[in-house]
Protein backbone atom coordinates (compact mmCIF):
# COMPACT_ATOMS: atom_id res chain seq x y z
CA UNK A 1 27.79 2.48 -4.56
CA UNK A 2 30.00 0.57 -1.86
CA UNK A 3 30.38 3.65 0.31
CA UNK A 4 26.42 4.24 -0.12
CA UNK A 5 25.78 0.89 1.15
CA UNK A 6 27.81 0.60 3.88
CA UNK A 7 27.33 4.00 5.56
CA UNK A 8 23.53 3.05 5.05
CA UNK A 9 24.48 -0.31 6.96
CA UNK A 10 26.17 1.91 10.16
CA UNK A 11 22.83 4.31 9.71
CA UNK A 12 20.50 1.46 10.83
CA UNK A 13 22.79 0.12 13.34
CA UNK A 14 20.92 1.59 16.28
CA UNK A 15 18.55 0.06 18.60
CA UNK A 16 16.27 2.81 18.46
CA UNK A 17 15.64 2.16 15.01
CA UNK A 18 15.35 -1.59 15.51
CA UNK A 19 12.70 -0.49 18.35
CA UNK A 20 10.66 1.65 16.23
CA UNK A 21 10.69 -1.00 13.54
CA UNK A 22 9.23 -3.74 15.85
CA UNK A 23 6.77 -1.35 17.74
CA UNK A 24 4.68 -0.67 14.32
CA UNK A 25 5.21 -4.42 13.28
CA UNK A 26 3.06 -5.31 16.33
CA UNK A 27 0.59 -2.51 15.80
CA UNK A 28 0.51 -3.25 11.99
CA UNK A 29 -0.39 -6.88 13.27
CA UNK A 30 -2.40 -5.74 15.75
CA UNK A 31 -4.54 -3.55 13.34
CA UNK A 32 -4.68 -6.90 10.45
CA UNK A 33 -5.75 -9.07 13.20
CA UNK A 34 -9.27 -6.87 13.62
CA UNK A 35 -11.71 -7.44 10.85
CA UNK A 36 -12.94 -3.64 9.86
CA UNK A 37 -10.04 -1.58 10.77
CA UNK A 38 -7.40 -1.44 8.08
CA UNK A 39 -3.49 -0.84 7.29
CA UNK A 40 -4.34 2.07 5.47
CA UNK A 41 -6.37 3.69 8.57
CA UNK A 42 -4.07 2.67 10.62
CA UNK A 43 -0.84 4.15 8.53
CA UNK A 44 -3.24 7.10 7.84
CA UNK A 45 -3.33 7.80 12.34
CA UNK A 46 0.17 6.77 12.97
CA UNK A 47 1.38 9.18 10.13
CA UNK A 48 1.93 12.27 12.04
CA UNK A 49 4.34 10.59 14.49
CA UNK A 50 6.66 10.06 11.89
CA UNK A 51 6.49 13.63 11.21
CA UNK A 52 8.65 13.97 14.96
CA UNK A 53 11.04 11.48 14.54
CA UNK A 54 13.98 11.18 12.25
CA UNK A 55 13.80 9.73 8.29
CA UNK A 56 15.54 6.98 10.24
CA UNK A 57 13.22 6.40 12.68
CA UNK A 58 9.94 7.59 11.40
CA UNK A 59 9.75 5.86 7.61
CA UNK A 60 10.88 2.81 9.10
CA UNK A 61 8.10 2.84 11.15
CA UNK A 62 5.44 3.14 9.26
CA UNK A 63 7.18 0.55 6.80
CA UNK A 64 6.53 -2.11 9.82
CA UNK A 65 3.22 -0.95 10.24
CA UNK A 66 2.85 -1.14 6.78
CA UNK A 67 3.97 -5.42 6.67
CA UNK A 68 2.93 -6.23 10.09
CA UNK A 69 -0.77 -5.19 9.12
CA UNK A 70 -0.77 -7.19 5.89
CA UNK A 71 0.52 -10.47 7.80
CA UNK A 72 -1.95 -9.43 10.50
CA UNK A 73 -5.12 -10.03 8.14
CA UNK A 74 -4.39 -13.65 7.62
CA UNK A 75 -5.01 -14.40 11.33
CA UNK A 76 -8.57 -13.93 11.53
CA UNK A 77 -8.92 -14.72 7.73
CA UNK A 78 -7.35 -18.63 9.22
CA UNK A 79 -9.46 -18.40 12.74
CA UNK A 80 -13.13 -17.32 11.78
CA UNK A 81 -12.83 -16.63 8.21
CA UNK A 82 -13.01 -12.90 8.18
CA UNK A 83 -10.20 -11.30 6.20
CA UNK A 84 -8.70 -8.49 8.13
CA UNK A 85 -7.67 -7.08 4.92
CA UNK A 86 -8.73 -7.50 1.88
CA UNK A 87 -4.83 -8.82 0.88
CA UNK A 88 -6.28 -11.73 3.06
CA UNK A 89 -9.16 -12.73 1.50
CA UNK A 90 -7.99 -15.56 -1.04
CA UNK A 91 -6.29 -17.20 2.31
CA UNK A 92 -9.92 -17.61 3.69
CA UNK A 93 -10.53 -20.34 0.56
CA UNK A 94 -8.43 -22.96 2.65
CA UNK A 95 -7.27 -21.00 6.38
CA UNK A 96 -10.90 -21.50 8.16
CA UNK A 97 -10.93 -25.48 6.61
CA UNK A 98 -7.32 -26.28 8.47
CA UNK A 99 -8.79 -24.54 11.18
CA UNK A 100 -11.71 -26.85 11.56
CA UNK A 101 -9.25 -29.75 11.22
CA UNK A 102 -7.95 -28.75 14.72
CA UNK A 103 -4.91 -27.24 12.21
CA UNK A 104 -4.77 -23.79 12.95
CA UNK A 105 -1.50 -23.68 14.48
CA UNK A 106 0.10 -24.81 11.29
CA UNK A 107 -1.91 -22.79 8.97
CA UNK A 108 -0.98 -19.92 10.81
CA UNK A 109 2.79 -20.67 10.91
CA UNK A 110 2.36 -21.49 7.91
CA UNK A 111 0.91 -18.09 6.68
CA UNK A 112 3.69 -16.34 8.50
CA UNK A 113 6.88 -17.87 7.13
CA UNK A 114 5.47 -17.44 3.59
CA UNK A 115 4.25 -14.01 4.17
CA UNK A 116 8.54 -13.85 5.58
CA UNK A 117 10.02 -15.50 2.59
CA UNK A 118 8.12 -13.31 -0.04
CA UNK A 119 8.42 -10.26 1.64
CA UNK A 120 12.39 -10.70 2.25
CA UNK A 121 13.13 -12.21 -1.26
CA UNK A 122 10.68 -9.05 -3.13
CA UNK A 123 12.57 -6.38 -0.37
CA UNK A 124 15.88 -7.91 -1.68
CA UNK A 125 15.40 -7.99 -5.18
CA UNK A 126 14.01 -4.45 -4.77
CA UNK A 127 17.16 -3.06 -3.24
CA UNK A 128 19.03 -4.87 -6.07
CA UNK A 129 17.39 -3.35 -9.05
CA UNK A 130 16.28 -0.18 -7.84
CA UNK A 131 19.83 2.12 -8.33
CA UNK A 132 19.85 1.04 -11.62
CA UNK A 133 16.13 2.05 -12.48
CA UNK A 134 16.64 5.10 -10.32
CA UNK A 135 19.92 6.07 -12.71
CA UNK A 136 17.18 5.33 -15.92
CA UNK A 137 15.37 7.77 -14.61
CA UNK A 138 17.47 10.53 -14.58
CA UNK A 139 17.94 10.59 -17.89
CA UNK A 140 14.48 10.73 -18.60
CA UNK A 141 13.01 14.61 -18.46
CA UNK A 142 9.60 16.32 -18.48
CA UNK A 143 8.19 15.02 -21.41
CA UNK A 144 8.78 11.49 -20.14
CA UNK A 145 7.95 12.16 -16.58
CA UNK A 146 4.41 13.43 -18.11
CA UNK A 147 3.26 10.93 -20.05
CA UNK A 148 4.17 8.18 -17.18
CA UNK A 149 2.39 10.06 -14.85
CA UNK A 150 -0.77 10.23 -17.47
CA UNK A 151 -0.40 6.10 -18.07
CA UNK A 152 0.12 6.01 -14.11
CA UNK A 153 -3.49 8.00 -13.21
CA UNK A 154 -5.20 5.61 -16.50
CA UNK A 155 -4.21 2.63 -14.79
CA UNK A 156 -5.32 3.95 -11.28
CA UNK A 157 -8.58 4.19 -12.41
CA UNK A 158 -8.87 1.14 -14.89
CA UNK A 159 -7.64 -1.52 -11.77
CA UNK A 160 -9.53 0.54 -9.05
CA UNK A 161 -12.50 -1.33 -7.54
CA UNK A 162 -15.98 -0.49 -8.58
CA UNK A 163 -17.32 1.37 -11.67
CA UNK A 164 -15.47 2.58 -14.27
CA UNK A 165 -17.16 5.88 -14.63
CA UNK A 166 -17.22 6.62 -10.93
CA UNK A 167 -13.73 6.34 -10.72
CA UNK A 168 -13.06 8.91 -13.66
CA UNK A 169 -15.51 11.44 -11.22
CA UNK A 170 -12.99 10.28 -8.36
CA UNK A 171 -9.89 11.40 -10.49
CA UNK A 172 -11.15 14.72 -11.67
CA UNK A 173 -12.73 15.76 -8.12
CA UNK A 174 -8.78 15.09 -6.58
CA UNK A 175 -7.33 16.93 -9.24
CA UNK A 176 -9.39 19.72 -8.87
CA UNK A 177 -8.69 19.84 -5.12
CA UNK A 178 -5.13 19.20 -6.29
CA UNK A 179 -5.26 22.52 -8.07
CA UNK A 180 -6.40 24.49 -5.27
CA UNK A 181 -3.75 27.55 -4.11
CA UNK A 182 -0.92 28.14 -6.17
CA UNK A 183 0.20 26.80 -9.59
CA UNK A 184 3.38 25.41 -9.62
CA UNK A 185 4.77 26.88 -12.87
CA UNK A 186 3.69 30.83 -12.04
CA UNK A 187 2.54 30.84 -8.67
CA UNK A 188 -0.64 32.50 -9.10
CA UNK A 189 -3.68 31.59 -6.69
CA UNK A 190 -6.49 30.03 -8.19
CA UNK A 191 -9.61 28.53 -6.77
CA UNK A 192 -9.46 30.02 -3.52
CA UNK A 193 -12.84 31.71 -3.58
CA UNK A 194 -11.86 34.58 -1.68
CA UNK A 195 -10.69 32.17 1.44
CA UNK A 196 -7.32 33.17 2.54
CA UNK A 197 -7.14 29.82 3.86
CA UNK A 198 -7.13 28.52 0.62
CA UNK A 199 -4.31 30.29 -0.86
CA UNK A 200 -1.76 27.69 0.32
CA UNK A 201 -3.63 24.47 -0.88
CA UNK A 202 -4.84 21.43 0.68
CA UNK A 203 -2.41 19.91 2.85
CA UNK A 204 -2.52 15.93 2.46
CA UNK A 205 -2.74 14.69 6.00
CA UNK A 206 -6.09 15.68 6.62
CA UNK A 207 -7.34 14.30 2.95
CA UNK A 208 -5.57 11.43 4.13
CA UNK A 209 -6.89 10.90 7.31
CA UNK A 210 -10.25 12.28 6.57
CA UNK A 211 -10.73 9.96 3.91
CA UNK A 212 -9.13 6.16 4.73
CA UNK A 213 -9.52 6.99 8.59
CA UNK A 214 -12.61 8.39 9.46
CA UNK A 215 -15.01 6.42 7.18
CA UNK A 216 -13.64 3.24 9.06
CA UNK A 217 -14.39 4.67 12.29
CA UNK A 218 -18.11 5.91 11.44
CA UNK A 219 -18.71 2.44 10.21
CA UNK A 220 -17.63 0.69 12.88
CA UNK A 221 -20.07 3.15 15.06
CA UNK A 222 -22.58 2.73 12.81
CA UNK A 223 -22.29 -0.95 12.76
CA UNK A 224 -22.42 -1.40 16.86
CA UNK A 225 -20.30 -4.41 16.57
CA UNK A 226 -19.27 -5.57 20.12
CA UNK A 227 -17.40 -8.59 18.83
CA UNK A 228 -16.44 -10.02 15.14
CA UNK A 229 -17.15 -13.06 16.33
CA UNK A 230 -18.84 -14.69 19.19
CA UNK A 231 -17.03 -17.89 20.38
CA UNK A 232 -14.60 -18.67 17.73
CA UNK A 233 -11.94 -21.12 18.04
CA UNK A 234 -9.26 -17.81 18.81
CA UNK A 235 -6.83 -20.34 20.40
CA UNK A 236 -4.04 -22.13 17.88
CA UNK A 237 -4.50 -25.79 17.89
CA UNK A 238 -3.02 -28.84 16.51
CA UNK A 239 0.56 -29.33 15.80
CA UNK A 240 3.86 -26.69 14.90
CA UNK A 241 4.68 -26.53 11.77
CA UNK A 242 7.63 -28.40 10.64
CA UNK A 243 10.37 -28.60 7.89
CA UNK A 244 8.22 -31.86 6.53
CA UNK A 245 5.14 -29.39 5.84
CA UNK A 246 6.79 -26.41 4.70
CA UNK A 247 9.63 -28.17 2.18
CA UNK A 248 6.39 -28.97 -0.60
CA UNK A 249 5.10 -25.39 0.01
CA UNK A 250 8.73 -24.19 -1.16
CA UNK A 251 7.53 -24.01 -5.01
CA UNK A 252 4.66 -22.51 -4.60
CA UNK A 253 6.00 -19.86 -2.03
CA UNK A 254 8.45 -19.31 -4.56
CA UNK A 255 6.10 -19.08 -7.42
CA UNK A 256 3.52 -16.54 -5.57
CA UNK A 257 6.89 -14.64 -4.69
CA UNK A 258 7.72 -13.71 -8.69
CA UNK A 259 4.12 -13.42 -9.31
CA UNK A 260 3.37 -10.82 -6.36
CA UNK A 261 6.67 -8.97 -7.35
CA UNK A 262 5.75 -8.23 -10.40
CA UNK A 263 2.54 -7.52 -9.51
CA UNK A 264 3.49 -4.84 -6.79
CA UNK A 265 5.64 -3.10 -9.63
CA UNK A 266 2.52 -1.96 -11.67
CA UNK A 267 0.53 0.88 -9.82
CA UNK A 268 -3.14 0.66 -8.23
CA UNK A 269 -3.13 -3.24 -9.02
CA UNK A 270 -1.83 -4.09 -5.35
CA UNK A 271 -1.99 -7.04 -2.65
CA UNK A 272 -5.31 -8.34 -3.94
CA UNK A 273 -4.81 -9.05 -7.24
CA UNK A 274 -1.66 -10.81 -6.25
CA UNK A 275 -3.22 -13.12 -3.45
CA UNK A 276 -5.92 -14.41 -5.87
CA UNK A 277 -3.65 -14.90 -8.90
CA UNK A 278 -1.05 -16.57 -6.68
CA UNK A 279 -3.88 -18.59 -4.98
CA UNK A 280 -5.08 -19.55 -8.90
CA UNK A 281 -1.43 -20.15 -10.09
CA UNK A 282 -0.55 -23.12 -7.05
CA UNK A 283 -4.10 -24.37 -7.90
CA UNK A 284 -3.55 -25.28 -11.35
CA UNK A 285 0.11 -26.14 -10.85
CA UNK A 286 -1.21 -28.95 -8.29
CA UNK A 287 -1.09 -32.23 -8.80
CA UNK A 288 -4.12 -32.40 -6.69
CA UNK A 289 -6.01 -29.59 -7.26
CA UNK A 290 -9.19 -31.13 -5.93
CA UNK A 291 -7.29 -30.50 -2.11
CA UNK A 292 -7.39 -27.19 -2.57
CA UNK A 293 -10.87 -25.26 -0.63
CA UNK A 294 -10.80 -28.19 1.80
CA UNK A 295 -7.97 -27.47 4.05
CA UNK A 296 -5.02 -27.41 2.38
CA UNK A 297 -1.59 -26.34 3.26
CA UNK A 298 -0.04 -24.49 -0.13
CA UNK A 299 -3.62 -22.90 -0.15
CA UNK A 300 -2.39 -20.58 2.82
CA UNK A 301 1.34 -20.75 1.30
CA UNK A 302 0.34 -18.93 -2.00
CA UNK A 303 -1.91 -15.83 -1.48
CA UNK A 304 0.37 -15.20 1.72
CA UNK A 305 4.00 -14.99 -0.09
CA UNK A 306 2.25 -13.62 -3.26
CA UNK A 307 0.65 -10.46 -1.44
CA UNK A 308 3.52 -9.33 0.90
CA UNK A 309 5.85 -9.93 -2.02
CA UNK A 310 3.87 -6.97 -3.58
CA UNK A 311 5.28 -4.74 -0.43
CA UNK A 312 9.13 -4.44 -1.01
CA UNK A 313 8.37 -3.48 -5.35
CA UNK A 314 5.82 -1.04 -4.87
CA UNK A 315 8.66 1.05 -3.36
CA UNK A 316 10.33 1.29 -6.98
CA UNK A 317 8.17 3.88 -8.60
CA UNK A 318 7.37 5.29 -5.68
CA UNK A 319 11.28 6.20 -4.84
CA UNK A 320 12.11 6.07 -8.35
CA UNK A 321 9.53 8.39 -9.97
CA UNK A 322 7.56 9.48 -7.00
CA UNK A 323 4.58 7.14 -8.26
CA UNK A 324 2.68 5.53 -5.39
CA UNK A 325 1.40 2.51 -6.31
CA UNK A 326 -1.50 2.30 -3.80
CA UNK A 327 -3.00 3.74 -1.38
CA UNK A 328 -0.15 2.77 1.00
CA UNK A 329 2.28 3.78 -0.19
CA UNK A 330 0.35 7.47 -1.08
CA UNK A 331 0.50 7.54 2.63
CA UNK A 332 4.41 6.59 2.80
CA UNK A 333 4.80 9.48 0.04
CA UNK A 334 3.57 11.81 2.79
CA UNK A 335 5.48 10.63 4.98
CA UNK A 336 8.65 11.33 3.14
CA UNK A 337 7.26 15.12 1.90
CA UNK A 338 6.86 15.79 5.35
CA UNK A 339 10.72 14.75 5.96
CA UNK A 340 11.62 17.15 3.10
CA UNK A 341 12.32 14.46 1.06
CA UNK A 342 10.85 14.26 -2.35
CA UNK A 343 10.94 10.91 -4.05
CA UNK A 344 11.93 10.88 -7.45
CA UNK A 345 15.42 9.93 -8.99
CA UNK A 346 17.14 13.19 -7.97
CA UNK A 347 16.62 11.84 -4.16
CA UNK A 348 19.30 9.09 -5.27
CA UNK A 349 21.98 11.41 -5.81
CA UNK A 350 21.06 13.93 -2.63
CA UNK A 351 20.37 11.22 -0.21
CA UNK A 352 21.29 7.91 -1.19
CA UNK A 353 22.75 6.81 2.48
CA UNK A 354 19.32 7.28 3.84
CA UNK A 355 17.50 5.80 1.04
CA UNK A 356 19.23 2.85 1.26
CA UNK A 357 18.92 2.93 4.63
CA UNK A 358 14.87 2.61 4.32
CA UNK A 359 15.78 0.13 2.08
CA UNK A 360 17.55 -2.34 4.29
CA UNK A 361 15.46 -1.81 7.29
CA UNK A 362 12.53 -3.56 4.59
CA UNK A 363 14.22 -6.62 4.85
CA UNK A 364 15.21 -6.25 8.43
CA UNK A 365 11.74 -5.75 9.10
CA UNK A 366 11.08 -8.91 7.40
CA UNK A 367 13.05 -11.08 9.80
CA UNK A 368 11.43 -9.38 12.37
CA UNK A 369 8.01 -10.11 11.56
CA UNK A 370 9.42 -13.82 11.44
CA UNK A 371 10.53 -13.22 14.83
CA UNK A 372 7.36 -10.98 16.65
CA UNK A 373 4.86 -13.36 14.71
CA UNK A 374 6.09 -16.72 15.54
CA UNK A 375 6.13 -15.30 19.37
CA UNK A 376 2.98 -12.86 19.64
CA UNK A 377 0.71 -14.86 16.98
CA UNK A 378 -1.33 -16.51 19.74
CA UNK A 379 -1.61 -13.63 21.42
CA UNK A 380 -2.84 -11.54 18.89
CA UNK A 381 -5.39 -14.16 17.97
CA UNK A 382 -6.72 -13.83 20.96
CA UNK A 383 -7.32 -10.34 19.99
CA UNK A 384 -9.69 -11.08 16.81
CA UNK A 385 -13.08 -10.86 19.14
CA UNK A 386 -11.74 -7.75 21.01
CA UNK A 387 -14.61 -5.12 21.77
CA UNK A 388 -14.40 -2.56 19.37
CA UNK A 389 -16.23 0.04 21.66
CA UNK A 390 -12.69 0.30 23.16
CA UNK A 391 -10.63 0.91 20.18
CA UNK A 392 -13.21 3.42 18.34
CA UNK A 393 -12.83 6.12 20.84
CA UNK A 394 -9.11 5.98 20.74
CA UNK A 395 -8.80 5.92 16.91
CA UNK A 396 -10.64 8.97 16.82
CA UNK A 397 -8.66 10.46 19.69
CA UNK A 398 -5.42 9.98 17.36
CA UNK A 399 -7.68 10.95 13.89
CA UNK A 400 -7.85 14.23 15.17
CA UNK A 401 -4.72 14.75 17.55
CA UNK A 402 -2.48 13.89 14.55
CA UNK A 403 -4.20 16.07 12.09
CA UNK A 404 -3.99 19.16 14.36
CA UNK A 405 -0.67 18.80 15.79
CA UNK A 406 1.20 18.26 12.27
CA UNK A 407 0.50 22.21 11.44
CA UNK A 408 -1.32 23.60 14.75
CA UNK A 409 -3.22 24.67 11.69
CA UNK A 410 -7.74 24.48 12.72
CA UNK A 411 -7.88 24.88 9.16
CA UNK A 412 -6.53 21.60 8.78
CA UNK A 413 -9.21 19.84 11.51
CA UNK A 414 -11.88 21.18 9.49
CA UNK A 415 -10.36 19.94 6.48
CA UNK A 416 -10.54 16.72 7.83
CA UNK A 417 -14.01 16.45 8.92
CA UNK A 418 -15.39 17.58 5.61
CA UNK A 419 -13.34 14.45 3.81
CA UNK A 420 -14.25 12.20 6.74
CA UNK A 421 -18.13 13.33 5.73
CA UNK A 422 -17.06 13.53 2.32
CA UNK A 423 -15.20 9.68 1.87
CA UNK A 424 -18.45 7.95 4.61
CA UNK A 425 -20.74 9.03 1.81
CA UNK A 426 -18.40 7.93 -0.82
CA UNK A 427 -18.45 4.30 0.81
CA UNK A 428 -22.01 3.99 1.01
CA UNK A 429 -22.36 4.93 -2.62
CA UNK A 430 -19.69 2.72 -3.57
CA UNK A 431 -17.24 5.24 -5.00
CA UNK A 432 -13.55 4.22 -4.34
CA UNK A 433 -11.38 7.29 -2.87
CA UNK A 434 -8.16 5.71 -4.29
CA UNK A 435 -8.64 7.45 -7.87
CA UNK A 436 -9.29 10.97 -5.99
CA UNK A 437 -6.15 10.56 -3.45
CA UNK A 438 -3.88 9.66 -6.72
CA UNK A 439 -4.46 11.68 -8.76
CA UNK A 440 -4.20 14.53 -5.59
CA UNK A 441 -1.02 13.55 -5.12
CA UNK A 442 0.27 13.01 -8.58
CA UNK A 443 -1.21 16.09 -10.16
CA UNK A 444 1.02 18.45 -9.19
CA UNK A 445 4.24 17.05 -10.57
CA UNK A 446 1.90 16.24 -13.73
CA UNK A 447 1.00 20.08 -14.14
CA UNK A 448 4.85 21.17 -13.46
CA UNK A 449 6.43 18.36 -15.98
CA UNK A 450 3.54 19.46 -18.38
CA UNK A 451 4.65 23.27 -17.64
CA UNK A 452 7.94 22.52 -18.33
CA UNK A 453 7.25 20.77 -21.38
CA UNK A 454 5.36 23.01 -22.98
CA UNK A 455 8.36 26.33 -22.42
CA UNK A 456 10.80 23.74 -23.70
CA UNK A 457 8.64 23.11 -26.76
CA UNK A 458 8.98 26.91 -27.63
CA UNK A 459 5.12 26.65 -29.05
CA UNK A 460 5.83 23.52 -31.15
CA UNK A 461 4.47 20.85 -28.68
CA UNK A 462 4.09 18.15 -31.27
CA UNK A 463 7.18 18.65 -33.75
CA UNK A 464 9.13 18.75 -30.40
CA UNK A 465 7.73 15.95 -29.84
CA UNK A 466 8.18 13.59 -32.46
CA UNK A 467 11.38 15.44 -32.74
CA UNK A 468 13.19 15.29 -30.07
CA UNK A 469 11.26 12.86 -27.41
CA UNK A 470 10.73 9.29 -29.27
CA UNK A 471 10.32 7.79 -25.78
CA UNK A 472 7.68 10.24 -24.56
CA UNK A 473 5.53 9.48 -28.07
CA UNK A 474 6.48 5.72 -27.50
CA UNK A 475 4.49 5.71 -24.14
CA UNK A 476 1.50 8.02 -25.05
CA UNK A 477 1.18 5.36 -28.07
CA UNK A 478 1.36 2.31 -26.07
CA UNK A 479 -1.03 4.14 -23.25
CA UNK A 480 -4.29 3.01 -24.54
CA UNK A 481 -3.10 -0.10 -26.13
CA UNK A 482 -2.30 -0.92 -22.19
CA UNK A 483 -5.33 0.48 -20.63
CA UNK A 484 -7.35 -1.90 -23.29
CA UNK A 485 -5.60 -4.50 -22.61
CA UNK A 486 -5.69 -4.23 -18.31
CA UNK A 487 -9.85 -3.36 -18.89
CA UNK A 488 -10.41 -6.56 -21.24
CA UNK A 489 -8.25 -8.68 -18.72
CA UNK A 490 -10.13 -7.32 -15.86
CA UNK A 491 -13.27 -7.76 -17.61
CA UNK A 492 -12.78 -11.59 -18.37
CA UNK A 493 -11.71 -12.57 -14.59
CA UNK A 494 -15.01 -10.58 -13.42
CA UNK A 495 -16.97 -12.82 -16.13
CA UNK A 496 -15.07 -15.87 -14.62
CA UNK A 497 -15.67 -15.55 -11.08
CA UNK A 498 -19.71 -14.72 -11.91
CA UNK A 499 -19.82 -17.71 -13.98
CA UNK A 500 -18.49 -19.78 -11.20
C-alpha cells in the first residue's frame, strides 16, 4: 500500500500535470460562470483531448474541468441570480441578497473556500476508504456484480428528473442501442440491420457529445441570447472575507460536507440533491433561521461545501465497480475506456500507482481551485454577460472536431448528429437523457455478469442462487424495498416544495 502511494506521489510530481490540472480548472470555471452552457457539455467537448494525452495528464484534466465548473456556477448564481448549474441553484436563495447588500465580494469568497473545504475533505476521505471497498469488491463475482448493476439502473431512473415513466422509455431505448453489434458472451452480431457499420456498436463519444453537447448549443441558437444579463452588478463589491465571517460558517461547512459525501456515494442522486438538503439542514440547525433568504452568509456556505463534497465520492463506484454515478462521471468512464483502463476492482491490482495517482491530483486540484478562484474570480465575473454569439460557433467547432478525430471514423459524425437531433427533441419534450446514457454504458457489463451467471449456474439459476450467493439474493430482496423507499422520499419533498 506504502509503495502504491508513494510511487503515485513521484507520478504527479510534474509540472505538466500541475499545468493541465489548472488549465481545465479555469475552463471548468469559465464554463460554470455562463448561465446555459454546462459541465457536462463542456466535459462532453474537452473529452477527446484526453484521449492524446497520458492517464496522467488527460483524467486529471477533465477532473479540474469537472470541479472548476461546479464552483463556476455559484458566480453568476451570487451576481444576477442565474445558476450556472443546476448544483448552484439553492446558493441563489441567499447569493443575489448579499449581492444587493453591496456584499458580493464576500459571498463569493465565501462560496469558494466552502466549495475548497468540502471538496478537499470528500477527495480525502475518498482516497482513504476507497482500497478497502475496492478489495470488497473483489471478492464479490457475477452474481453480485449483476444485481448491483440492476439496483444501480432502478435508482437511475427513480432519482432522475422528470416523469417516472419517461425515464423507464429512456433506459430501455439506451439499452437497446447498448445491444447493438456484438454480444459480449458469444460474439454474434445482432441488430445491425444489414449496416456493416453497425457490426462494431455504438461508440460512446458521439452519444456523448451528441446528446449533453449539442442540445446546449441548439438552444442557445435557438434562444438568440446576446447577453444573460444586461447591466448586472458583474463587479465584486464590499469587503474580503475574513477569518471573523468564515469561523461561524465552519459547522455548517462541515455539516453540508458529510451530508454531500454521502450523498455523492449513491448513484444518479448528484450535486443537486445535496445543495438543497445541505441548504435545508444549516436552515433548521440556525439559531436564526428567519436570516436565511435575506442575505445571509452560511446560506452560500452550505449548498456550496455540500455539492462539491459530492465530487471526490462519486469516484468510489465508479473506480470501484465501474458504476458512474452521474452523468459526469459517465463521461470520466469514457475517458478512462479510451485510456484502456477499465474501472472496476481488478484496475486496483493492475494499476494501482496510477489510480492513486488520479486520486491525489483530486485533492491537489482542490487547493488549486482555492488558489485560481481567489485570483481569477473577478475576472471571470466579468465574464457572466459575455456574448454568446462568440462562444456558440466555437463549441460546435470542437462538438464535431473531437468526435471525428477520436476514430477518423464519418460513421461516428453522423452518429453524433442523429443524438444531437435525437437529445434537442428529448429536451423539448422533457425526457431526461441521463436514464438512456446509463443504462448505455452499464448494460454491457450487466449482460456479461448475467452471461456469466447463468454458465456458472449450470441451468439451476435459482437453487444456485439461494445456494451458493446469499449476498446476490440479499440485494435483489432489498432492491425494491430501496427503490420504494427513494420514490416515497422523493415524492414527499416534491409535495413540500408545491405546498410552499
Amino acid at each position: 500500500m506504502l509503495d502504491l502511494v508513494s510511487e503515485a506521489a513521484l507520478m504527479l510530481m510534474r509540472l505538466d500535470v500541475m499545468l493541465m490540472i489548472a488549465a481545465g480548472m479555469c475552463l471548468g470555471i469559465l464554463v460554470g460562470a455562463l448561465p446555459g452552457f454546462t459541465t457536462v457539455m463542456a466535459m462532453a467537448i474537452v473529452l477527446p483531448i484526453s484521449f492524446f494525452l497520458e492517464p496522467i495528464l488527460g483524467i486529471p484534466f477533465l477532473i479540474g474541468v469537472y470541479k472548476g465548473g461546479i464552483f463556476g456556477g455559484s458566480i453568476p448564481a451570487i451576481l444576477v441570480s442565474i445558476p450556472g448549474t443546476g448544483a448552484a441553484i439553492a446558493t441563489t436563495f441567499d447569493g443575489p441578497a448579499l449581492t444587493r447588500k453591496g456584499q458580493s465580494r464576500k459571498a463569493l469568497e465565501m462560496a469558494l473556500v466552502a466549495s475548497a473545504i468540502g471538496d478537499f475533505l470528500s477527495s480525502f476521505a475518498t482516497v482513504a476508504i476507497i482500497g478497502l471497498i475496492a478489495m470488497i469488491a473483489l471478492m464479490i463475482g457475477p452474481p453480485e456484480i449483476a444485481a448491483i448493476l440492476i439496483l444501480s439502473l432502478l435508482i437511475i431512473v427513480v432519482t432522475s428528473s422528470g416523469n417516472f415513466f419517461k425515464n423507464v422509455l429512456m433506459l430501455l431505448i439506451g439499452a437497446l442501442l447498448a445491444m447493438i453489434g456484438q454480444d459480449p458472451i458469444g460474439a454474434m452480431v445482432r441488430f445491425d440491420f444489414g449496416f456493416h457499420a453497425l457490426q462494431a456498436g455504438i461508440d460512446l463519444l458521439p452519444l456523448v457529445i451528441g446528446l449533453f453537447a449539442i442540445p446546449e448549443i441548439l438552444l442557445a441558437m435557438e434562444r438568440r441570447e446576446s447577453a444573460i444579463v444586461a447591466g448586472a452588478r458583474t463587479r465584486p463589491e464590499g469587503d474580503r472575507l475574513r477569518w471573523a465571517d468564515l469561523k461561524p460558517c465552519m459547522r455548517t461547512i462541515l455539516r453540508s460536507t458529510a451530508l454531500g459525501g454521502v450523498i455523492g456515494a449513491i448513484p444518479g442522486v448528484g450535486q443537486v440533491v445535496a445543495a438543497v438538503m445541505g441548504y435545508s439542514a444549516a436552515k433548521n440547525a440556525s439559531k436564526h433561521p428567519e436570516r436565511f433568504g435575506k442575505g445571509e452568509l452560511e446560506g452560500v456556505a452550505a449548498p456550496e461545501a455540500a455539492n462539491n463534497a459530492v465530487n471526490g465520492p462519486t469516484m468510489v463506484p465508479l473506480l470501484t465497480l465501474g458504476i458512474p454515478g452521474d452523468n459526469i462521471t459517465a463521461i470520466l468512464l469514457g475517458a478512462f475506456v479510451a485510456q484502456g483502463l477499465r474501472p472496476g476492482p481488478q484496475l486496483f491490482q493492475e494499476q494501482g500507482a496510477l489510480v492513486y495517482a488520479i486520486l491525489f491530483s483530486m485533492l491537489i486540484a482542490c487547493v488549486l481551485l482555492l488558489v485560481i478562484g481567489y485570483v481569477l474570480t473577478p475576472v471571470f465575473a466579468r465574464l457572466v454577460t459575455i456574448n454568446k454569439a462568440y462562444l456558440v460557433p466555437l463549441m460546435l467547432l470542437f462538438a464535431v472536431a473531437g468526435t471525428y478525430v477520436y476514430r477518423s471514423n464519418p460513421m461516428d459524425l453522423w452518429f453524433m448528429i442523429a443524438f444531437g437531433v435525437f437529445g434537442y427533441c428529448a429536451r423539448k419534450l422533457s425526457f431526461d437523457v441521463t436514464p438512456l446514457v446509463m443504462s448505455f454504458i452499464l448494460m454491457p457489463p450487466l449482460e456479461y455478469a448475467v452471461g456469466q451467471s447463468i454458465l456458472l449456474a449450470q441451468g439451476d439459476i435459482f437453487g444456485y442462487l439461494i445456494g451458493s450467493r446469499p449476498i446476490t439474493v440479499a440485494v435483489l430482496l432489498v432492491t425494491p424495498i430501496l427503490i420504494f423507499w427513494i420514490a416515497y422520499r422523493q415524492r414527499q419533498r416534491a409535495l413540500v416544495s408545491t405546498e410552499t
